[in-house]
N, C-alpha and C. Protein backbone atom coordinates (compact mmCIF):
# COMPACT_ATOMS: atom_id res chain seq x y z
N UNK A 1 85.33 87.10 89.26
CA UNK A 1 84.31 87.91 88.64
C UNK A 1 84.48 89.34 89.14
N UNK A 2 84.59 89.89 88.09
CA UNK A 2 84.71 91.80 88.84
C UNK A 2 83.25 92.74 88.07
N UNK A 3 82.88 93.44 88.32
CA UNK A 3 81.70 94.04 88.17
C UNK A 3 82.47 95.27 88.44
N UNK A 4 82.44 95.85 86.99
CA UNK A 4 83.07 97.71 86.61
C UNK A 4 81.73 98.58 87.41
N UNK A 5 82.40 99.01 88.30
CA UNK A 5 81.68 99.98 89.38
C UNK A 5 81.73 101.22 88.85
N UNK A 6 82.86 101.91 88.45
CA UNK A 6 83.39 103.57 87.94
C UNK A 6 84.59 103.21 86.68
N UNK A 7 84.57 103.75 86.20
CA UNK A 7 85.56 104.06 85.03
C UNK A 7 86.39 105.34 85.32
N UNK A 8 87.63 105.48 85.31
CA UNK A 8 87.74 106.66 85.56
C UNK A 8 89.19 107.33 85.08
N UNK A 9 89.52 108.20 84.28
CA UNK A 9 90.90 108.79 83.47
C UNK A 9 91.13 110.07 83.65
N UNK A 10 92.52 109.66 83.70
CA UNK A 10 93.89 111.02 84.06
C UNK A 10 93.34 112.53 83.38
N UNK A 11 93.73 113.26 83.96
CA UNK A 11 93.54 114.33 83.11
C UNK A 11 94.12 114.56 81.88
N UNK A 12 95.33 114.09 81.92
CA UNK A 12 95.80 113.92 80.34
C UNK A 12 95.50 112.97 79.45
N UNK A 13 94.57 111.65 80.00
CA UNK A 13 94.14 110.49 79.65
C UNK A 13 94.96 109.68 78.61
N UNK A 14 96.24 109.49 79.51
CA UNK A 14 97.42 108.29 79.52
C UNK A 14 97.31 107.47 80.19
N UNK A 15 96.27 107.51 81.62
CA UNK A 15 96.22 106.43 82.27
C UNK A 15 94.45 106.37 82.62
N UNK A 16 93.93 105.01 83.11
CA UNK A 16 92.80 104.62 83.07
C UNK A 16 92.85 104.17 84.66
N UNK A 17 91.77 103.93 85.13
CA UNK A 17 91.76 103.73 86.57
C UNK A 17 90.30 103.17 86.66
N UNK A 18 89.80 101.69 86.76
CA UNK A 18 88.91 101.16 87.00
C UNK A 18 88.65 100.61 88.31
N UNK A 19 87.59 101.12 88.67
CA UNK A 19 86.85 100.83 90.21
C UNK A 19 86.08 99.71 89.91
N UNK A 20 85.97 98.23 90.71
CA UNK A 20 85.36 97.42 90.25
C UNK A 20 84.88 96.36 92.16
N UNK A 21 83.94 95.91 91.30
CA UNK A 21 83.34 95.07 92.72
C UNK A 21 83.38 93.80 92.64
N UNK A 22 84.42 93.03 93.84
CA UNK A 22 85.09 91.88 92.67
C UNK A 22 84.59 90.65 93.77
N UNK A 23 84.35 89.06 93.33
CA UNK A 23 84.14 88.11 94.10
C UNK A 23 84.44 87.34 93.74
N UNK A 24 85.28 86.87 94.64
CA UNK A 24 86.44 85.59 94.34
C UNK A 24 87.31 85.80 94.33
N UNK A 25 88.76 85.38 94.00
CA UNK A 25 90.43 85.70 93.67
C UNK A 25 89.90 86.27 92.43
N UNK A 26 91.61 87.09 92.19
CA UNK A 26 92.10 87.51 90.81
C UNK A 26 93.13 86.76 90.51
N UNK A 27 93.33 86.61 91.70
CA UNK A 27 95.28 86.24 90.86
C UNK A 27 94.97 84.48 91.25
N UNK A 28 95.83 83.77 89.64
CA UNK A 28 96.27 82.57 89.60
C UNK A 28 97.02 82.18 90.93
N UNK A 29 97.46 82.68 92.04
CA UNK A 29 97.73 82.26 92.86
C UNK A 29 97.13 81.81 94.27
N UNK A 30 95.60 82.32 93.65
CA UNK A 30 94.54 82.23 94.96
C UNK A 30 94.19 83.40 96.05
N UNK A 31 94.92 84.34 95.79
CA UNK A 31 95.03 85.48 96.17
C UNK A 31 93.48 86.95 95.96
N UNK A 32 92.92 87.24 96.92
CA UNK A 32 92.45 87.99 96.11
C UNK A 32 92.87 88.82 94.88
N UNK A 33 94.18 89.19 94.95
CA UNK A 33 94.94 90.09 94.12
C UNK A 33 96.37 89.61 94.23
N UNK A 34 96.96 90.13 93.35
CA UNK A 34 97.86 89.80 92.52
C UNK A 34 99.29 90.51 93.44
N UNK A 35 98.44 91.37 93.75
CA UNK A 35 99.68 92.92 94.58
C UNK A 35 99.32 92.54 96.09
N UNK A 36 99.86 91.40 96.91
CA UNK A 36 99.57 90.75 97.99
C UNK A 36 101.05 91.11 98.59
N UNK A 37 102.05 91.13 98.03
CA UNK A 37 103.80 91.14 97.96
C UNK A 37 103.98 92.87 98.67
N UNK A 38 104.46 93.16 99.74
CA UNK A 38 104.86 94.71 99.79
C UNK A 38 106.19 94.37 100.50
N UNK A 39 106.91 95.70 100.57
CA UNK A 39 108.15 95.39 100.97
C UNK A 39 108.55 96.93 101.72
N UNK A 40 108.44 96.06 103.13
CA UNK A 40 108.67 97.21 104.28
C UNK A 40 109.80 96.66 105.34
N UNK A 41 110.24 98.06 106.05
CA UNK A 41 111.16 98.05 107.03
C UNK A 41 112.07 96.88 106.59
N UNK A 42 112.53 97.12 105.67
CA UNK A 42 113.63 96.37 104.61
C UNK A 42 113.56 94.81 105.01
N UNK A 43 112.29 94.37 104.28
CA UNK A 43 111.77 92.95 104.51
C UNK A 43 110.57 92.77 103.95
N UNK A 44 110.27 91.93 102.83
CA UNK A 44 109.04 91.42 101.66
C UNK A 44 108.43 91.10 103.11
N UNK A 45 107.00 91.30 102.92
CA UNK A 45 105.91 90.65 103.67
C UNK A 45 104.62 90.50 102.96
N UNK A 46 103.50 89.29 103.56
CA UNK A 46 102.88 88.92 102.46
C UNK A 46 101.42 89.57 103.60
């Protein structure tokens, strides 16, 4: 469940940027989010 907090667009308004207040996972993986994956000091970490 996410609850739209701010709405908010680029100055050239090509891109959209939503602020939201979220409870529970997003991602099908159980994850709060989806973007859990980063990749530092040349090595994926979760």
């Amino acid at each position: 469940m996410q609850r739209l907090v701010e709405l908010r667009y680029y100055c050239e308004a090509a891109t959209l940027l939503l602020l939201v207040d979220q409870t529970g996972v997003a991602c099908d993986t159980g994850h709060r989010t989806c973007f859990y994956t980063a990749w530092r000091d040349g090595g994926e970490t979760l």
